[in-house]
PDB file of N, CA and C in Angstrom:
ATOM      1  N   UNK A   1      -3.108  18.565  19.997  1.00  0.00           N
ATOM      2  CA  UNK A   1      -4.016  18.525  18.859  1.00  0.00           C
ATOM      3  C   UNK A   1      -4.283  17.080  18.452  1.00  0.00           C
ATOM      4  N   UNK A   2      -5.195  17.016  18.434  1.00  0.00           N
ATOM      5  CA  UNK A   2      -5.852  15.889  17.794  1.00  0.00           C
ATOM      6  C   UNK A   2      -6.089  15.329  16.249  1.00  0.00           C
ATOM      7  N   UNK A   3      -5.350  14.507  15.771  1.00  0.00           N
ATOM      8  CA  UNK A   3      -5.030  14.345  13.671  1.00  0.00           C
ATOM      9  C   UNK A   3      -5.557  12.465  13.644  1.00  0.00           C
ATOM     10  N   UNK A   4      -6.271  12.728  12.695  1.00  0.00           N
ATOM     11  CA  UNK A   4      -7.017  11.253  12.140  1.00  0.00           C
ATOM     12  C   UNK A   4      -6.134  11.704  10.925  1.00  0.00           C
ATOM     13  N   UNK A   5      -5.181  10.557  10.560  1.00  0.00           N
ATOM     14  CA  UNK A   5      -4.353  10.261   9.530  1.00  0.00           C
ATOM     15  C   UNK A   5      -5.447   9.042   8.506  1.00  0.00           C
ATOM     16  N   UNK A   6      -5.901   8.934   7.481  1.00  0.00           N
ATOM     17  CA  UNK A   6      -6.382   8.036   6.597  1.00  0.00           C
ATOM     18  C   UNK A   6      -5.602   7.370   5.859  1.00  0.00           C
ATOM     19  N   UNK A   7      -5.086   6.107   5.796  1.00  0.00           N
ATOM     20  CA  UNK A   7      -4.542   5.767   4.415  1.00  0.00           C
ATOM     21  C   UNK A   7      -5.054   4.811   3.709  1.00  0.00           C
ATOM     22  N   UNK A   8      -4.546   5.489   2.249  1.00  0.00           N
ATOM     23  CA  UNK A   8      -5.718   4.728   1.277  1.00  0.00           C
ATOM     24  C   UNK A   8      -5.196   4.634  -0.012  1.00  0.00           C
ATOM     25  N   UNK A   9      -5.845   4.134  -1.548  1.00  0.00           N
ATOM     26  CA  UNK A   9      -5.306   4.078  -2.367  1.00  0.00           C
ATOM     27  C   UNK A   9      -6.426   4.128  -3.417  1.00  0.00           C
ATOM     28  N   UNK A  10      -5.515   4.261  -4.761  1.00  0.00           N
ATOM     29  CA  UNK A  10      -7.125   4.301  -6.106  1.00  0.00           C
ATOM     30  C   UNK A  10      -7.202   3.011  -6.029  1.00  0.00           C
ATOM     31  N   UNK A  11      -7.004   2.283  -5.376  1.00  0.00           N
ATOM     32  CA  UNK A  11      -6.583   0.519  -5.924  1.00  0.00           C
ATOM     33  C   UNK A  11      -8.175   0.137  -4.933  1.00  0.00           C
ATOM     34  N   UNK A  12      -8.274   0.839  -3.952  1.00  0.00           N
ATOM     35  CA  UNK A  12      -8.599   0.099  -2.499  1.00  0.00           C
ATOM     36  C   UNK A  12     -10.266   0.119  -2.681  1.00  0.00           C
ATOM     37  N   UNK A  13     -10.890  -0.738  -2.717  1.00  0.00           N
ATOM     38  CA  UNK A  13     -12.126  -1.195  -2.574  1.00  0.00           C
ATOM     39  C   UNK A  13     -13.144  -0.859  -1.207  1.00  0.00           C
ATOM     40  N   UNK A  14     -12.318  -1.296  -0.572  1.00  0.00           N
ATOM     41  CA  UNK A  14     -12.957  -0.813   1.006  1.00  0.00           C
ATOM     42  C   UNK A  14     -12.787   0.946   0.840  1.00  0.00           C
ATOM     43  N   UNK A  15     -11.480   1.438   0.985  1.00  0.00           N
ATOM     44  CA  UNK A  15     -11.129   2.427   1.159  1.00  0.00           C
ATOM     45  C   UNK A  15     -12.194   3.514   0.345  1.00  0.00           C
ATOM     46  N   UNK A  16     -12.851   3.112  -1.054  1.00  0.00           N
ATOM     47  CA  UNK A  16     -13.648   4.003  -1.567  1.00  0.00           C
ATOM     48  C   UNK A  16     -15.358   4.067  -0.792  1.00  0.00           C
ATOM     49  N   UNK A  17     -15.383   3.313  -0.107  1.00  0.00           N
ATOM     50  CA  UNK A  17     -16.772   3.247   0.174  1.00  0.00           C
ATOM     51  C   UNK A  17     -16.726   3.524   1.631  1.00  0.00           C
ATOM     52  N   UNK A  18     -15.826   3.701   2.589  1.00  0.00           N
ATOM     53  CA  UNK A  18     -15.422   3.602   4.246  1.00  0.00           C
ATOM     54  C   UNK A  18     -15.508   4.681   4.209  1.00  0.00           C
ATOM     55  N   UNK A  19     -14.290   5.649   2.922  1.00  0.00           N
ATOM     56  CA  UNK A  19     -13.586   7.045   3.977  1.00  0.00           C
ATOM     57  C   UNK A  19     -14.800   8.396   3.236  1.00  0.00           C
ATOM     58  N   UNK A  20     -15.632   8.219   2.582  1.00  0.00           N
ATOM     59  CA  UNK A  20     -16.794   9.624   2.478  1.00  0.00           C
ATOM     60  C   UNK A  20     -17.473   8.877   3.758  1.00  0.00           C
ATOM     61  N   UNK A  21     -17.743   7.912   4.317  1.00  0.00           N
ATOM     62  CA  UNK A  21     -18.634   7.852   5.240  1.00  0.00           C
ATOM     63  C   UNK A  21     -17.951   8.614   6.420  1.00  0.00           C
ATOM     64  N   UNK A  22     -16.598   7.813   7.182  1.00  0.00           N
ATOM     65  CA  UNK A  22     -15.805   8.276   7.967  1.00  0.00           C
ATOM     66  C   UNK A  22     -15.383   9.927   7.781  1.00  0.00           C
ATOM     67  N   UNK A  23     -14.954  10.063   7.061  1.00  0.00           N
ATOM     68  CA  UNK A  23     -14.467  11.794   6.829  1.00  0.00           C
ATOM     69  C   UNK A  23     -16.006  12.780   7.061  1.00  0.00           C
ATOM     70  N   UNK A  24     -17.347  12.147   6.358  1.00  0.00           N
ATOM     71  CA  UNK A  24     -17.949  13.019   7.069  1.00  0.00           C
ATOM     72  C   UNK A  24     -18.630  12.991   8.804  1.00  0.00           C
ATOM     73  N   UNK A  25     -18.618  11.523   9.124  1.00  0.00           N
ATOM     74  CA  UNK A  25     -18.950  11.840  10.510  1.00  0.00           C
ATOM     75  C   UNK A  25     -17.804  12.045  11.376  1.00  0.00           C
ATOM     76  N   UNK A  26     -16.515  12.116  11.358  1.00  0.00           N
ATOM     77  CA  UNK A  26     -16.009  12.596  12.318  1.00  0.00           C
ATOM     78  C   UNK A  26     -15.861  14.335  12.212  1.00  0.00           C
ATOM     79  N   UNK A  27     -15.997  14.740  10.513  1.00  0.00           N
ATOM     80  CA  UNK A  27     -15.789  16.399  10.943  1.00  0.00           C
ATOM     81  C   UNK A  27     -17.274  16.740  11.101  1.00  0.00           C
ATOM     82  N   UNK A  28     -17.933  16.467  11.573  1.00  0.00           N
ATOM     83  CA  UNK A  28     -19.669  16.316  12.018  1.00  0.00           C
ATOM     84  C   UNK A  28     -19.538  16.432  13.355  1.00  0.00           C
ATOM     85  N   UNK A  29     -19.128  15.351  13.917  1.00  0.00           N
ATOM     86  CA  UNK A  29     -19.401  15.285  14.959  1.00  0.00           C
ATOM     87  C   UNK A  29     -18.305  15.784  16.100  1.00  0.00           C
ATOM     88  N   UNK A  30     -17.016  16.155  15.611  1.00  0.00           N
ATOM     89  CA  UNK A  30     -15.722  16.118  15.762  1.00  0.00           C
ATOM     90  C   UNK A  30     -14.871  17.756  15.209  1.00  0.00           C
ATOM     91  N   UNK A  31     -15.257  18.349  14.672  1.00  0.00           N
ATOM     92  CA  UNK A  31     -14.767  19.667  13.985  1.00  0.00           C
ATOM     93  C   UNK A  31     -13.425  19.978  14.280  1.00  0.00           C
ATOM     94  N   UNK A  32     -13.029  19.846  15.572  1.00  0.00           N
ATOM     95  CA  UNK A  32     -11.631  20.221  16.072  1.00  0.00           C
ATOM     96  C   UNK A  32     -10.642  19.216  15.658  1.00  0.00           C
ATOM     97  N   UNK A  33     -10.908  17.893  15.185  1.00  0.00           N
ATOM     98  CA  UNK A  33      -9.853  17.178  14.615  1.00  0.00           C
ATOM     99  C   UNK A  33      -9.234  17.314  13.240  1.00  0.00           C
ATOM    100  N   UNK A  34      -8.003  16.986  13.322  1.00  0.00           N
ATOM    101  CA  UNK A  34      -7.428  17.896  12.149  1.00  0.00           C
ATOM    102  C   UNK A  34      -7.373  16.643  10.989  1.00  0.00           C
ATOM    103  N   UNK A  35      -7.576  16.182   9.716  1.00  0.00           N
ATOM    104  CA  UNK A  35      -8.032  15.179   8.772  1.00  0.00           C
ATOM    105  C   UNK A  35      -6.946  15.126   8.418  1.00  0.00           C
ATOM    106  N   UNK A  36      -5.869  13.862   7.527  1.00  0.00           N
ATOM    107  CA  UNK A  36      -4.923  13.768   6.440  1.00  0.00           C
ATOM    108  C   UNK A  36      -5.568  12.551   6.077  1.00  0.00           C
ATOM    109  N   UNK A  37      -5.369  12.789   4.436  1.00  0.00           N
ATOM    110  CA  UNK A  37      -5.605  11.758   3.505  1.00  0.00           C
ATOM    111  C   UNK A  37      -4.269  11.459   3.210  1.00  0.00           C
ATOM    112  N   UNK A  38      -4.056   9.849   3.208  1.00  0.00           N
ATOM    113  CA  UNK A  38      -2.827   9.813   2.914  1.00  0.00           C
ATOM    114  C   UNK A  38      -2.733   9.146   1.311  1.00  0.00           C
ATOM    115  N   UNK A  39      -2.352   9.021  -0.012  1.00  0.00           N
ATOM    116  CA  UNK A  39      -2.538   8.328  -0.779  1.00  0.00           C
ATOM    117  C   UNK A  39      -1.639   7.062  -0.595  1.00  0.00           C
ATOM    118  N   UNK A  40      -1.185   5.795  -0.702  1.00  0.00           N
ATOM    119  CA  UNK A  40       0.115   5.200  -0.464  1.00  0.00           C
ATOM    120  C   UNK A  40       1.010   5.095  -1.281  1.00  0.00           C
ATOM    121  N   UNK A  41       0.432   5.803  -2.573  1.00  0.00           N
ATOM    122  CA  UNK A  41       1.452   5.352  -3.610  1.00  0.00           C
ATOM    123  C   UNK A  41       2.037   6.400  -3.712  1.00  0.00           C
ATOM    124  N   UNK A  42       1.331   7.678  -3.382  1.00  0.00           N
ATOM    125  CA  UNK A  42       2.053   9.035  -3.858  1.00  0.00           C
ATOM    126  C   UNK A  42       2.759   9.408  -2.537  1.00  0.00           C
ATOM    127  N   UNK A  43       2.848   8.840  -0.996  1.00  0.00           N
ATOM    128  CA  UNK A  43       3.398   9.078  -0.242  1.00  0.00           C
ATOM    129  C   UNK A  43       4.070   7.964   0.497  1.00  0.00           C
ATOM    130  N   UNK A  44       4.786   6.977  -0.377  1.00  0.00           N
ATOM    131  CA  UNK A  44       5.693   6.236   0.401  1.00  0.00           C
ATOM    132  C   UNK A  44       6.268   6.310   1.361  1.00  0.00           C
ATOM    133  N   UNK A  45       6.933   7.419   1.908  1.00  0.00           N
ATOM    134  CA  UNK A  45       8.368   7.560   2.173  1.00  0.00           C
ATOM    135  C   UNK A  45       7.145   7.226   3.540  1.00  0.00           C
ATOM    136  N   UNK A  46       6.556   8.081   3.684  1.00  0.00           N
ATOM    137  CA  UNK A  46       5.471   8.467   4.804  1.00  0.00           C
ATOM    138  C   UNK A  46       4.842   7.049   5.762  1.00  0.00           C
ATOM    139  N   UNK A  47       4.316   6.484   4.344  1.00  0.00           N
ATOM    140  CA  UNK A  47       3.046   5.232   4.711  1.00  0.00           C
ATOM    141  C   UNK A  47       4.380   4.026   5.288  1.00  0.00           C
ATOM    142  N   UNK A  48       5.520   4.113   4.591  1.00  0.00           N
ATOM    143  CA  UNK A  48       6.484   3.172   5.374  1.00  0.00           C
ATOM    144  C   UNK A  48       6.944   3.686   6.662  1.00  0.00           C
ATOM    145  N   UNK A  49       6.906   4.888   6.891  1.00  0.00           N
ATOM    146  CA  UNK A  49       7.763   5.526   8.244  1.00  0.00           C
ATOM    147  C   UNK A  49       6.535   5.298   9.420  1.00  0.00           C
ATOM    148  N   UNK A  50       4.877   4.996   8.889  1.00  0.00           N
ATOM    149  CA  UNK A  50       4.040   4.771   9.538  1.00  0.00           C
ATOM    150  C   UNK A  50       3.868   3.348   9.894  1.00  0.00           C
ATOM    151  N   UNK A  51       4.387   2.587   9.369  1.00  0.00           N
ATOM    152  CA  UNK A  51       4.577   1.146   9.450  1.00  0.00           C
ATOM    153  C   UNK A  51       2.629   0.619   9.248  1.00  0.00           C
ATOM    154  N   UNK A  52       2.416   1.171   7.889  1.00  0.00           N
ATOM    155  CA  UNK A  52       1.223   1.238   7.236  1.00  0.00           C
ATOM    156  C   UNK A  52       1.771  -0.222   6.032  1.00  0.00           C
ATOM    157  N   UNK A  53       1.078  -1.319   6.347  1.00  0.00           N
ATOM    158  CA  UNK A  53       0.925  -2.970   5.485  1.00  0.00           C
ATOM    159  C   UNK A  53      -0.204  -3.366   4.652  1.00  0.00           C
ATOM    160  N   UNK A  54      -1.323  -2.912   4.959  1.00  0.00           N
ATOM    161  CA  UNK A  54      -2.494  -3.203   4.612  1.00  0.00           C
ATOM    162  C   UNK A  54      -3.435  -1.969   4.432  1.00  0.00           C
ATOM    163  N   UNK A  55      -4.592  -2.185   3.693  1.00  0.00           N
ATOM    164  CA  UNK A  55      -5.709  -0.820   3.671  1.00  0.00           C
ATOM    165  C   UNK A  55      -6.778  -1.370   3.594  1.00  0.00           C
ATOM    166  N   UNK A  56      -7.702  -0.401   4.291  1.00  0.00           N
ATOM    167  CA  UNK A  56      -7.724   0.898   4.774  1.00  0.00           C
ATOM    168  C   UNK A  56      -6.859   0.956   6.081  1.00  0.00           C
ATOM    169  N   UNK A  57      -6.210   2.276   6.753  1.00  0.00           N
ATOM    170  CA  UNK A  57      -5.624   1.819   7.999  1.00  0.00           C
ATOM    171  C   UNK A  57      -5.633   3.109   7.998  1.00  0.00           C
ATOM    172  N   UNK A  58      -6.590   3.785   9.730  1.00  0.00           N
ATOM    173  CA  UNK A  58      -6.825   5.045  10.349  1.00  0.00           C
ATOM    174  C   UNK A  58      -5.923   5.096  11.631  1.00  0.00           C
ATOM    175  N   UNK A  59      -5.100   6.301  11.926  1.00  0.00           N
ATOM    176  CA  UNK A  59      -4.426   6.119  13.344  1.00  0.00           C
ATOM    177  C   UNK A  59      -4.822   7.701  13.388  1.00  0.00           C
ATOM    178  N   UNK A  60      -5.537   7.199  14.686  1.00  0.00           N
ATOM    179  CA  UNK A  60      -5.207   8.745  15.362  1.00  0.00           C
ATOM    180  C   UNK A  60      -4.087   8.861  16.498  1.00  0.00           C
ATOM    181  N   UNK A  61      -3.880  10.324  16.367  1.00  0.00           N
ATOM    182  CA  UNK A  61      -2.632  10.900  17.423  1.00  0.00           C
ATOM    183  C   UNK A  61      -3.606  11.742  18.034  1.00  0.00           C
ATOM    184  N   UNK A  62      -2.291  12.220  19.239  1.00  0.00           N
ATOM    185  CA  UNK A  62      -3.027  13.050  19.550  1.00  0.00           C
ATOM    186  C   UNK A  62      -1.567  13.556  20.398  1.00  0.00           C
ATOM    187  N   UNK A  63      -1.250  15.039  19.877  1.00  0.00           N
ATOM    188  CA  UNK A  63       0.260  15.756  20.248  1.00  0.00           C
ATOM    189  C   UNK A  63       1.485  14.891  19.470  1.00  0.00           C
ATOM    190  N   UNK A  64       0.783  14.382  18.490  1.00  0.00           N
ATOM    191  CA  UNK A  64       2.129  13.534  17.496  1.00  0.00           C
ATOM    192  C   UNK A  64       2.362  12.614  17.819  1.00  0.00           C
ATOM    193  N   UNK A  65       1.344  11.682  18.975  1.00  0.00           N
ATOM    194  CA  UNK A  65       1.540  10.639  19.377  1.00  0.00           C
ATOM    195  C   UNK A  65       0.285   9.271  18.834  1.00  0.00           C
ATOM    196  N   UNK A  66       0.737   7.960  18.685  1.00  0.00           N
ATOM    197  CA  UNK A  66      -0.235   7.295  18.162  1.00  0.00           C
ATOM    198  C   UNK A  66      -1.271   6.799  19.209  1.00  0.00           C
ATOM    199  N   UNK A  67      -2.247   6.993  19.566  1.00  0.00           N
ATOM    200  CA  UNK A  67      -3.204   6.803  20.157  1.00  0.00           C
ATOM    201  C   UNK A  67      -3.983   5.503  19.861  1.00  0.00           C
ATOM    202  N   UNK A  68      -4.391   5.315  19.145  1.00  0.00           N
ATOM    203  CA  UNK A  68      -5.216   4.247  17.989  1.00  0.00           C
ATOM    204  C   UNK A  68      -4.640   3.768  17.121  1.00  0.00           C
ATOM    205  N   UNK A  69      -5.261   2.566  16.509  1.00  0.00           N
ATOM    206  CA  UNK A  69      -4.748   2.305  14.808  1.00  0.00           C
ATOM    207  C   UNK A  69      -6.011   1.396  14.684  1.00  0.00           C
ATOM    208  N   UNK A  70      -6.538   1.515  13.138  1.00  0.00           N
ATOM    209  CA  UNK A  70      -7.591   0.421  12.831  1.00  0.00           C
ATOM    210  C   UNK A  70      -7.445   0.119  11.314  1.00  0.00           C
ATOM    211  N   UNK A  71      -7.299  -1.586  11.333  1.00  0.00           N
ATOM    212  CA  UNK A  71      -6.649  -1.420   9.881  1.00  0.00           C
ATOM    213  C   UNK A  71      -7.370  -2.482   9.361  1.00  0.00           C
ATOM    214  N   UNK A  72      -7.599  -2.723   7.929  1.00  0.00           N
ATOM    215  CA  UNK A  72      -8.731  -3.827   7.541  1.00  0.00           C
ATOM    216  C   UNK A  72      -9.981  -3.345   7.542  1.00  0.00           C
ATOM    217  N   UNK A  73     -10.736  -4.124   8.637  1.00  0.00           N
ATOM    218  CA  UNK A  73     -11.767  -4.751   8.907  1.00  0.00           C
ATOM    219  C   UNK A  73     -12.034  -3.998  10.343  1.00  0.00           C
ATOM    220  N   UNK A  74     -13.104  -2.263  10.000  1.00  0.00           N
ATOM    221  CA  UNK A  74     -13.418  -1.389  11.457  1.00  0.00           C
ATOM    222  C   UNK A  74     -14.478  -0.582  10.885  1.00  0.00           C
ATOM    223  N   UNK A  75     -15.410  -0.223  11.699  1.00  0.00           N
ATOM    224  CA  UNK A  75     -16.080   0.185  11.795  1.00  0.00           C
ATOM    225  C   UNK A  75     -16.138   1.851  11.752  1.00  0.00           C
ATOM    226  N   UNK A  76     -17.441   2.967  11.347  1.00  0.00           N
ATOM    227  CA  UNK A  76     -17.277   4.087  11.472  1.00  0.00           C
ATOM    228  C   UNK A  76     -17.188   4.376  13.116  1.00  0.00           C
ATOM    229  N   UNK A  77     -18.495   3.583  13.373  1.00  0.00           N
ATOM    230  CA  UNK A  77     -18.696   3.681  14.660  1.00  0.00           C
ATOM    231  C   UNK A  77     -17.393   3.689  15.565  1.00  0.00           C
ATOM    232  N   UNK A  78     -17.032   2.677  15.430  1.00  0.00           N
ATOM    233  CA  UNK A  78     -15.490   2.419  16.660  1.00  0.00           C
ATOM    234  C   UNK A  78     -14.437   3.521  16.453  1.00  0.00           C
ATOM    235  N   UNK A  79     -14.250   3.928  15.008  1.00  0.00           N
ATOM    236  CA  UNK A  79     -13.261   5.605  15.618  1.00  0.00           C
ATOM    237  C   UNK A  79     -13.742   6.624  16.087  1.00  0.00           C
ATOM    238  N   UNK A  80     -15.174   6.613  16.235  1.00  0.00           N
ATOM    239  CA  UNK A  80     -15.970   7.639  16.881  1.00  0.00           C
ATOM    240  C   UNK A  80     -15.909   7.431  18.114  1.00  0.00           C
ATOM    241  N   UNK A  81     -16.053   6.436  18.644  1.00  0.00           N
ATOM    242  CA  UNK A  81     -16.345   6.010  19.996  1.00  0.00           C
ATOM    243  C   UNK A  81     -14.656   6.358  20.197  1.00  0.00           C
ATOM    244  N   UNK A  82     -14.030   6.192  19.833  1.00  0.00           N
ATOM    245  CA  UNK A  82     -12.353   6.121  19.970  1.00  0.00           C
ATOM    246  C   UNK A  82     -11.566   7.538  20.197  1.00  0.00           C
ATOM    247  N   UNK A  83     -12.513   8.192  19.723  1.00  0.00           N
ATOM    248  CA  UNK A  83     -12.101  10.022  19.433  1.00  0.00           C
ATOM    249  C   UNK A  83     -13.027  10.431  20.652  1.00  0.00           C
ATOM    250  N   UNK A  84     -14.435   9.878  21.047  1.00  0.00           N
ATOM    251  CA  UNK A  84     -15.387  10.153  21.871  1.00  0.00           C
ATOM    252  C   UNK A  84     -14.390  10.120  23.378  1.00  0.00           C
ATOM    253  N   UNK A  85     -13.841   8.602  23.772  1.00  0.00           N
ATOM    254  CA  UNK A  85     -13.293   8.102  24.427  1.00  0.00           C
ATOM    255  C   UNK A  85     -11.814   9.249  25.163  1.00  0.00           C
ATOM    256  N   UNK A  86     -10.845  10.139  23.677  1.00  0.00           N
ATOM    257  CA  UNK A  86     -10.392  10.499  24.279  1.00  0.00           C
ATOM    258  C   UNK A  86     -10.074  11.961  24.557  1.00  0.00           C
ATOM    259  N   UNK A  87     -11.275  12.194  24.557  1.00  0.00           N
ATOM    260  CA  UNK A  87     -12.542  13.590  25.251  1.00  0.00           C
ATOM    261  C   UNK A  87     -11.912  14.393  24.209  1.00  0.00           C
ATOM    262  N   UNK A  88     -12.149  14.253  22.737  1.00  0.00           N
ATOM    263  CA  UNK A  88     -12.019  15.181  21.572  1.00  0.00           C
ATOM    264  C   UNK A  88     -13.310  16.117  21.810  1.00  0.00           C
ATOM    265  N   UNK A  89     -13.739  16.937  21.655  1.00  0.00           N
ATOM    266  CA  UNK A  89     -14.263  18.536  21.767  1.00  0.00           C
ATOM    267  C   UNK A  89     -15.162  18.031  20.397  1.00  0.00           C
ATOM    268  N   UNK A  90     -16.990  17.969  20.967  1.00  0.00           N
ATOM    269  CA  UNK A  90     -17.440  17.667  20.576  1.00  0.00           C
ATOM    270  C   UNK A  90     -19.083  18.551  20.567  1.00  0.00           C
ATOM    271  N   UNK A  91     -19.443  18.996  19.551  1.00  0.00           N
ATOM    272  CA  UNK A  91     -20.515  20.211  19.400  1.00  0.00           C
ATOM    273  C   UNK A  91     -21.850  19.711  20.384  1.00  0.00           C
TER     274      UNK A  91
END
């Protein structure tokens, strides 16, 4: 299975204007991938066990494994192409 993990915060500037763009074109174009929003403040234990430093920061897995990571400064385009790339099931 295929999981786009998001992490983000009320704090995060980028993060409010990136993830309605991102969240709707990958379940658009993408349906079979499974979404988590992560908050960082309300899920520490998590965003540290992810070795998550900075925001915005997207990792996809794929079978619980990390496949990707894009953190800062990325594009919608490039996790598409990134999910495209590793033949995610696409309408």
């Amino acid at each position: 299975m295929t999981e786009l993990i998001y992490f983000t915060s009320k704090t995060c500037g980028v993060c409010k204007v990136l993830k309605p763009k991102l969240l709707e074109a990958v379940q658009e174009n993408f349906p079979k991938v499974g979404i988590r929003v992560v908050d960082v403040e309300e899920e520490v234990e998590f965003t540290g066990q992810s070795m998550v430093f900075t925001l915005p920061v997207v990792i996809i897995k794929v079978d619980d494994k990390e496949m990707y990571r894009f953190a800062r400064s990325f594009s919608v385009y490039e996790v598409l192409e990134k999910l495209k790339r590793l033949g995610t099931v696409s309408p």
